[in-house]
Structure formats: structure tokens, C-alpha cells
Protein backbone atom coordinates (compact mmCIF):
# COMPACT_ATOMS: atom_id res chain seq x y z
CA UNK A 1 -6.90 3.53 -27.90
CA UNK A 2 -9.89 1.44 -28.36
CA UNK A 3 -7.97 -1.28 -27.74
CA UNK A 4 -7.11 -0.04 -24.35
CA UNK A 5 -10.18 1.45 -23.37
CA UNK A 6 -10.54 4.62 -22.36
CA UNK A 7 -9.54 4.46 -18.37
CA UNK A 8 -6.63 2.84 -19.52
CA UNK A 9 -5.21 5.40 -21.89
CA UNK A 10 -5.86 7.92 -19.53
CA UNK A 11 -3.84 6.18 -17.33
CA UNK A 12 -1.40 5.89 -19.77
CA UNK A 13 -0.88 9.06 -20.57
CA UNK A 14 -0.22 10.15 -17.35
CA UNK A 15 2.04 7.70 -16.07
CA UNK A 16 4.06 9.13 -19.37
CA UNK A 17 3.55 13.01 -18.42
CA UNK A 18 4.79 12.41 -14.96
CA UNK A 19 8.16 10.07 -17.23
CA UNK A 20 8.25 13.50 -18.58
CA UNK A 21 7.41 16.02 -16.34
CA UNK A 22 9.58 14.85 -12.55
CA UNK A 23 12.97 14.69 -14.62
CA UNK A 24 12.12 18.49 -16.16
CA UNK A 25 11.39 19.83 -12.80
CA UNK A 26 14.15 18.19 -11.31
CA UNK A 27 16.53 19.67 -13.76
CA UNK A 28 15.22 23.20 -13.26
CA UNK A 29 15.15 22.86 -9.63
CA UNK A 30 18.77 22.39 -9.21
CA UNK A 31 20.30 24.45 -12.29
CA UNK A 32 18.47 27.02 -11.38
CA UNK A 33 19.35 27.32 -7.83
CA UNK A 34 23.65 26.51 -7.63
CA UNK A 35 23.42 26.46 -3.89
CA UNK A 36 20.94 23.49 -4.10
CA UNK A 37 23.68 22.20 -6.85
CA UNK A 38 26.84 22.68 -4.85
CA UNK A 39 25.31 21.38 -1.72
CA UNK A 40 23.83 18.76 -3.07
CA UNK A 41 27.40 17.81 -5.00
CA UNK A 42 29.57 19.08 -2.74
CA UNK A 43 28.43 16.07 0.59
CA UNK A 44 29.36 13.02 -2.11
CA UNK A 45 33.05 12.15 -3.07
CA UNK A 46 32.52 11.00 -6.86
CA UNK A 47 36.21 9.86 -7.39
CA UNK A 48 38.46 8.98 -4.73
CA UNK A 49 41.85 8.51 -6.18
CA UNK A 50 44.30 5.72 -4.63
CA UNK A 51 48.08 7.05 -3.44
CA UNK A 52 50.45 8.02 -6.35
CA UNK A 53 52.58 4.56 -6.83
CA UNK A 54 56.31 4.75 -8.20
CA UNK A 55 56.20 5.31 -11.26
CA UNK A 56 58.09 2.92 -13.94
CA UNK A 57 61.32 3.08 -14.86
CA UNK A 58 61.91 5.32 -18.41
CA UNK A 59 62.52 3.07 -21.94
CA UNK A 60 65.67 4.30 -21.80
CA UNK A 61 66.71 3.34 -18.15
CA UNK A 62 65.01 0.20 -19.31
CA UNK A 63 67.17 -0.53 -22.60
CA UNK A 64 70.23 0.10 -20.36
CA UNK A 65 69.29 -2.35 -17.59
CA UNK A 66 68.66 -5.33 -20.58
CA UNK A 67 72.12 -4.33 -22.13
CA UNK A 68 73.56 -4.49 -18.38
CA UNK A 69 72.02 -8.26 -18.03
CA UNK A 70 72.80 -9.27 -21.11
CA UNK A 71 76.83 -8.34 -20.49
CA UNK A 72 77.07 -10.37 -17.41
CA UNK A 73 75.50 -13.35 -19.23
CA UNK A 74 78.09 -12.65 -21.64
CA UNK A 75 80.67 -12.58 -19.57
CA UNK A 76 79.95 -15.54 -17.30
């Protein structure tokens, strides 16, 4: 730290013990407490699905629609 000085490296250290220390505090705040949790949680939609689409067509229904096609073509 000589290189810093020593005002400096005190600062330093506690810029990095509050880097530490809010995220801790945070943490135990809020897993302690479930109400804080759920309410907190519970006013934001995380994942909003879109409507349920058709949904495709089975391989099978598939395979017979390509063997359908290719008899006309066939035939014509």
C-alpha cells in the first residue's frame, strides 16, 4: 500500500467492505423475512407467456400428406 498511500487504501478498503457487505445484508433481509420476498416478487410478472399457437401437424399426418401429393402428381 505504499504505493497508494495510506488515505487511499483506506479508501480502498472500504469501498470493497461495502462490495461486500450491501449484497450480504440484502440477502438476509429478504430470505429471512418471506413476506418481504413474496411481496417484493409477487408485484413483477417475470415471464409472460404468448397464447398457445396450433400446434404442428404429427410426422405421421405429415408422411401421409407427402404420399397424398406425390399420388396426384402421379396421376396427372
Amino acid at each position: 500500500m505504499s504505493s497508494l498511500g495510506t488515505s487511499k487504501g483506506v479508501l480502498e478498503i472500504a469501498k470493497f467492505g461495502l462490495y461486500v457487505t450491501i449484497p450480504i445484508v440484502l440477502m438476509y433481509t429478504f430470505a429471512n423475512n418471506t413476506k418481504n420476498l413474496q411481496k417484493f416478487m409477487g408485484n413483477r410478472s417475470y415471464i409472460v407467456y404468448p397464447p398457445e399457437g396450433p400446434r404442428p401437424q404429427s410426422p405421421e399426418e405429415l408422411r401421409e400428406m407427402a404420399r397424398e401429393l406425390a399420388r396426384k402428381r402421379n396421376n396427372q
